[in-house]
Protein backbone atom coordinates (compact mmCIF):
# COMPACT_ATOMS: atom_id res chain seq x y z
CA UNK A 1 0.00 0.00 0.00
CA UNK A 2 1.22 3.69 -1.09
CA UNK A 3 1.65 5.91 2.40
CA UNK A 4 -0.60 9.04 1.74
CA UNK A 5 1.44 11.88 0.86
CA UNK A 6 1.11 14.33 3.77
CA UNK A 7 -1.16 18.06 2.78
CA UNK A 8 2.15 20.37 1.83
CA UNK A 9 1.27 23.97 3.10
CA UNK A 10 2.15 26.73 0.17
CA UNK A 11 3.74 30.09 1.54
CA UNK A 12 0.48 31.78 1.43
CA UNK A 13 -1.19 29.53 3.94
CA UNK A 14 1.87 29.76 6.14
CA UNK A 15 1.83 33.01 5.95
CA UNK A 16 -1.75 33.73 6.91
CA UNK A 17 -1.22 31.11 10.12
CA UNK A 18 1.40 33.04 11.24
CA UNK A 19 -0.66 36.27 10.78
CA UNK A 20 -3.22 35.00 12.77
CA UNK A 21 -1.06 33.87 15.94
CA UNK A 22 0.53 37.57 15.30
CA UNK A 23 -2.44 39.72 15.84
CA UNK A 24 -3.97 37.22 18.62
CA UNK A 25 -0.45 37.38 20.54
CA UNK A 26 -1.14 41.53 19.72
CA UNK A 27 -4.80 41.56 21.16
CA UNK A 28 -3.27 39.27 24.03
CA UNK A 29 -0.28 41.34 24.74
CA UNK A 30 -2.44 44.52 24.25
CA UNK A 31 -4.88 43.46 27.00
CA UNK A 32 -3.40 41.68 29.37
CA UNK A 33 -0.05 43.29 28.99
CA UNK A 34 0.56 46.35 27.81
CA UNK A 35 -2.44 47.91 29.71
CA UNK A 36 -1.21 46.70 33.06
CA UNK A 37 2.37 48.16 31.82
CA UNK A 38 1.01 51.55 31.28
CA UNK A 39 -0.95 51.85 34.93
CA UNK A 40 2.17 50.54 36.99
CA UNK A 41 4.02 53.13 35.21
CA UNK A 42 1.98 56.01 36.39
CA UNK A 43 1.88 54.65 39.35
CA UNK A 44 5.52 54.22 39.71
CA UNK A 45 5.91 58.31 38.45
CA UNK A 46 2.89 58.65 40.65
CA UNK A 47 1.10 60.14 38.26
CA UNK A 48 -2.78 61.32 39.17
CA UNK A 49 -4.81 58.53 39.81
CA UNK A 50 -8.15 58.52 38.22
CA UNK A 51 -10.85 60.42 39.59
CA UNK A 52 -7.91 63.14 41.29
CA UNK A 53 -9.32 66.02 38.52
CA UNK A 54 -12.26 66.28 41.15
CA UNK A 55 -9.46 67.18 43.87
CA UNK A 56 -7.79 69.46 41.77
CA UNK A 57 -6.58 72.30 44.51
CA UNK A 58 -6.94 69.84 47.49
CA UNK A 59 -4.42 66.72 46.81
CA UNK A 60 -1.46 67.51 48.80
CA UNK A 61 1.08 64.60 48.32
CA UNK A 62 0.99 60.84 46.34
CA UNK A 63 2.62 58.29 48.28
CA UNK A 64 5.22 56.83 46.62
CA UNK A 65 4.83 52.95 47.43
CA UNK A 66 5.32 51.69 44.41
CA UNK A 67 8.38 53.65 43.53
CA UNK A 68 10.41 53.28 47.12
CA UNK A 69 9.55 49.05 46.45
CA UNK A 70 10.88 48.75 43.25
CA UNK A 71 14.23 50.99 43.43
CA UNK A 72 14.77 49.08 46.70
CA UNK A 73 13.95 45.91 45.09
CA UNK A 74 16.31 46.24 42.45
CA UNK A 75 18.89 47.82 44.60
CA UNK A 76 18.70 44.61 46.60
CA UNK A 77 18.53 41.97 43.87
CA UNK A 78 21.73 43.78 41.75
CA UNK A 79 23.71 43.85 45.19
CA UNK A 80 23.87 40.33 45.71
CA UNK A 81 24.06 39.45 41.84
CA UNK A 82 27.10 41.99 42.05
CA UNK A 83 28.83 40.81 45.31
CA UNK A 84 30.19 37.38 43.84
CA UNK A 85 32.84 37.41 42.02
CA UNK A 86 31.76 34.98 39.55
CA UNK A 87 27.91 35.63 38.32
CA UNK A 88 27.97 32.57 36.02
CA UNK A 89 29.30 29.00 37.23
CA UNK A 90 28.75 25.90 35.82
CA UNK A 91 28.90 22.62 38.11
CA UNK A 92 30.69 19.46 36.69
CA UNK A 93 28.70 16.07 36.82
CA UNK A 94 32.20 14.17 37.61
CA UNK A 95 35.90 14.55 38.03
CA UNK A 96 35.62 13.83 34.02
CA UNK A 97 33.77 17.30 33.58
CA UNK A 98 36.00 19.69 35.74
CA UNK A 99 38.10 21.33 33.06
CA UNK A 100 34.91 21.63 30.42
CA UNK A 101 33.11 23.32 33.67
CA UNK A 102 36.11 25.62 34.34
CA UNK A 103 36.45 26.72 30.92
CA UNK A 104 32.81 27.15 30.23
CA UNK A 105 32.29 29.01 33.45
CA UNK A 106 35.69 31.55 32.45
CA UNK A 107 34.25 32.05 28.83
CA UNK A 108 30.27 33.18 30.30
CA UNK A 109 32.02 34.82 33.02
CA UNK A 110 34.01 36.56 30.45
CA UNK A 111 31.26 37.65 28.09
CA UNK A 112 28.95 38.55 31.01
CA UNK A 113 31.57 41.28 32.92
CA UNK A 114 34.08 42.36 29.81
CA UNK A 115 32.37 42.13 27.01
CA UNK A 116 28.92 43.09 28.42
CA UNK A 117 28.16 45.11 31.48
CA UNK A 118 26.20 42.36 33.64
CA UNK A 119 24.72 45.09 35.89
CA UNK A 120 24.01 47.58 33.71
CA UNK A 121 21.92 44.32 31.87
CA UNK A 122 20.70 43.66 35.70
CA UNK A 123 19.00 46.88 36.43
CA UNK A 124 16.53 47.49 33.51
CA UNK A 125 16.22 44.04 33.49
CA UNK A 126 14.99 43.70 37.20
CA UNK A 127 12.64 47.70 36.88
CA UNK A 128 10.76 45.76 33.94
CA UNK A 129 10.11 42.46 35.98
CA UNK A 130 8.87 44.72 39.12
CA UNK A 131 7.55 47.30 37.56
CA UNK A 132 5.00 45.74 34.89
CA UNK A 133 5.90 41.78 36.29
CA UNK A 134 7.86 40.81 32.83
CA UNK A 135 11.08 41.53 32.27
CA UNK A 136 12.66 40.04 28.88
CA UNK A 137 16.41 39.94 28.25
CA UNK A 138 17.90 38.40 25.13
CA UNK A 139 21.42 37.16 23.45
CA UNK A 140 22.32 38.91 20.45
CA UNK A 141 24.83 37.41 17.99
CA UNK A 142 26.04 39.54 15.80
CA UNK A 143 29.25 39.74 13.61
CA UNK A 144 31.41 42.55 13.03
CA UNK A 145 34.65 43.88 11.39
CA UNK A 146 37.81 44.49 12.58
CA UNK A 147 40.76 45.60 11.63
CA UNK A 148 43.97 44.31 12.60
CA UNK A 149 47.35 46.93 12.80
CA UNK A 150 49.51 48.22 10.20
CA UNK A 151 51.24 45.16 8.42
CA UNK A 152 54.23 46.38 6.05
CA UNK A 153 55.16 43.83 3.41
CA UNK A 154 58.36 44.35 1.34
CA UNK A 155 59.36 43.51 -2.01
CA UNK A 156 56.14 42.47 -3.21
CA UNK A 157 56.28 41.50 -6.32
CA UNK A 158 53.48 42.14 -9.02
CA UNK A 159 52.32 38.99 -8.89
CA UNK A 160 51.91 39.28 -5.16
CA UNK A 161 50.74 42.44 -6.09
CA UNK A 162 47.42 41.36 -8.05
CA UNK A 163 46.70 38.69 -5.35
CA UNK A 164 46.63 41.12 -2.50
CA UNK A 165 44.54 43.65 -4.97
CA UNK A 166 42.11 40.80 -5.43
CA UNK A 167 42.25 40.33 -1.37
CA UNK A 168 41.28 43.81 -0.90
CA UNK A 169 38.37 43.71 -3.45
CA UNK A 170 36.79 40.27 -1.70
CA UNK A 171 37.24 42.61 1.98
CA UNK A 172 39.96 40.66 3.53
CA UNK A 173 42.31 43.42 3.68
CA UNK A 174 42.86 47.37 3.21
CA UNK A 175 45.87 48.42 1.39
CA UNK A 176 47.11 51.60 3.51
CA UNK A 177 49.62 52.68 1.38
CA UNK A 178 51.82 51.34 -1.96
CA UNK A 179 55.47 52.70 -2.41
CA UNK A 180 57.01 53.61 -5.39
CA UNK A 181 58.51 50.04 -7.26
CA UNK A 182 62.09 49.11 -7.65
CA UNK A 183 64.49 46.67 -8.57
CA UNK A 184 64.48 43.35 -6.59
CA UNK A 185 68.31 42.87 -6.51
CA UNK A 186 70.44 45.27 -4.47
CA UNK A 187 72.30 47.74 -6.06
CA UNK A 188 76.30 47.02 -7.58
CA UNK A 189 78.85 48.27 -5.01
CA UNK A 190 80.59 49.97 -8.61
CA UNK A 191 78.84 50.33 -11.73
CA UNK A 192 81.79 51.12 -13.02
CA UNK A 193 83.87 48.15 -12.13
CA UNK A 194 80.81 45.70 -12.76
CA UNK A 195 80.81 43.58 -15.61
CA UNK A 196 78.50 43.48 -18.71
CA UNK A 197 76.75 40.51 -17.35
CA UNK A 198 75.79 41.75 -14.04
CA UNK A 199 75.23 44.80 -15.49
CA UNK A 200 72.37 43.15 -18.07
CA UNK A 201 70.90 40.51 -14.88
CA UNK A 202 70.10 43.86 -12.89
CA UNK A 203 68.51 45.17 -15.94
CA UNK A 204 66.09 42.12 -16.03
CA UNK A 205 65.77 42.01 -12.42
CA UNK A 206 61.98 42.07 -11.63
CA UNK A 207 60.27 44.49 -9.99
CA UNK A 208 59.16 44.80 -6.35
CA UNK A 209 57.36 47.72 -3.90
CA UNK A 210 56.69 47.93 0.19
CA UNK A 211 53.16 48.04 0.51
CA UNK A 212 51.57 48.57 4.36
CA UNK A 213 47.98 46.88 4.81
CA UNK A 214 45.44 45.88 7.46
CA UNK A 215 43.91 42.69 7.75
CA UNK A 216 40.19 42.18 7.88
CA UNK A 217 39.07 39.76 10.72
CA UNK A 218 35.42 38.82 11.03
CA UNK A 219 34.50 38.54 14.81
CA UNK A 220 31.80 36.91 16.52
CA UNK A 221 30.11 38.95 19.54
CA UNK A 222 27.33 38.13 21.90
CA UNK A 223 25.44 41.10 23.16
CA UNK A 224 23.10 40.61 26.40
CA UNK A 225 20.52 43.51 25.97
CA UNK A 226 17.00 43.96 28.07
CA UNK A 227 13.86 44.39 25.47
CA UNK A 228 11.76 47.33 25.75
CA UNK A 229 8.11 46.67 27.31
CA UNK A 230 6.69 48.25 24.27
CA UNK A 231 9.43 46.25 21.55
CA UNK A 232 7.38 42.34 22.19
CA UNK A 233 4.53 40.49 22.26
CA UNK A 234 3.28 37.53 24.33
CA UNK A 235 1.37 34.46 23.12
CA UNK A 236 -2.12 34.29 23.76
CA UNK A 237 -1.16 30.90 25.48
CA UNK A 238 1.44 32.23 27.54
CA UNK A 239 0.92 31.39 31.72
CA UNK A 240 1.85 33.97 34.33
CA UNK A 241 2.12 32.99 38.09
CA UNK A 242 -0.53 35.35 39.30
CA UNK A 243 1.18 35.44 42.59
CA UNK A 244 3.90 37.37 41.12
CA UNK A 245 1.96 39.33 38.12
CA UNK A 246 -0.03 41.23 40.53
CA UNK A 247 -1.07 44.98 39.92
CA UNK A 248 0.74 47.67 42.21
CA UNK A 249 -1.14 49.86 43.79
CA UNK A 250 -1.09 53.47 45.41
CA UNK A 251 -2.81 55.76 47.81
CA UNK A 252 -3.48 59.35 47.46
CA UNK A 253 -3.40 61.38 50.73
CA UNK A 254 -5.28 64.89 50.59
């Protein structure tokens, strides 16, 4: 018996799938997101609350709760993420796994303090999650271009010559700077003493220049960087702990 081919899907049904999951992930986001973002903002810049126009003249001072919580919240939380000396360490199953730990936990440890700032990821990081109750922080990699220092090559020859030019068009290096070409054998200590021979092999001696480049190296970075409240969406079938995804509040004291 012939297995039933399975249904193919063409790009256009893919594409209207995924634009259905988009805009329910935007109406979920929308409503059960990005509304409750906007009101624990205001109340963390304790702004009016509703219903204060009717007090306009009388409302002496906002409490700010929400505000003293979260700075001393994340205050507390980037302390003791900041007091070790190692933020990332990885544990080895057995005596087997100590050096791939060791190196594993010097490369994240590496990338988390030099390359990135880990507490300058910390703190936005930790004012999203207490503020609004998500806080999203992703790994970027991205590749980029360096260039290496002043190289000076001499006596490059013209066939040299058209390889590096070919180099430089495909982006591997920069040529800095070409000197003026001359011969590749050294000078006769007397031209006048030299012999008709010598005289004829410098003659068809071939002909060579310095030339200073930079090489092109293409490097692999990983950036840590928080996302905006405002810059993602959430699947409708997302789950929040409601325990910790609960609504700030504020008084107002006339």
């Amino acid at each position: 018996m012939e297995k039933k081919k399975k249904n193919s899907l063409s790009e256009q049904d893919i594409a209207s799938k995924v634009s259905v999951m988009l805009q329910d992930a935007v109406d979920f986001s929308t409503s059960h997101i990005a509304n409750k973002h906007e009101q624990a903002l205001k109340l963390y810049k304790r702004d009016p609350l509703p219903g204060d126009e009717k007090l306009h003249g009388r409302s002496k001072w906002v409490s700010p709760d929400v505000m003293e919580r979260v700075d001393w919240s994340v205050a507390s939380m980037t302390r003791l993420f900041d007091s070790t000396a190692m933020p990332v360490q990885f544990m080895p199953n057995g005596p087997e796994d100590e050096p791939l730990a060791v190196q594993m936990t010097d490369a994240c440890n590496f990338v988390a303090r030099s390359k990135n700032s880990h507490v300058a990821v910390l703190e936005p990081w930790l004012k999203n999650g207490f503020i609004t109750g998500l806080g999203i922080t992703m790994v970027e990699f991205r590749t980029c271009r360096e260039e290496g220092l002043p190289e000076l090559l001499k006596g490059v020859p013209d066939e040299q010559l058209v390889q590096l030019t070919q180099q430089e068009e495909a982006g591997q290096i920069i040529i800095v700077e070409a000197g003026e070409p001359y011969s590749a054998l050294p000078p006769m200590p007397d031209p006048n003493v030299a012999s008709e021979m010598s005289q004829i092999v410098q003659a068809m001696a071939p002909m060579v220049r310095d030339l200073k480049i930079r090489r092109i190296k293409n490097m692999r970075h990983m950036d840590i960087t928080n996302l905006p409240p405002e810059d993602f969406i959430v699947s409708k079938d997302a789950q929040f702990d409601r325990e910790r995804n609960e609504e700030p509040t504020a008084s107002v004291i006339d």
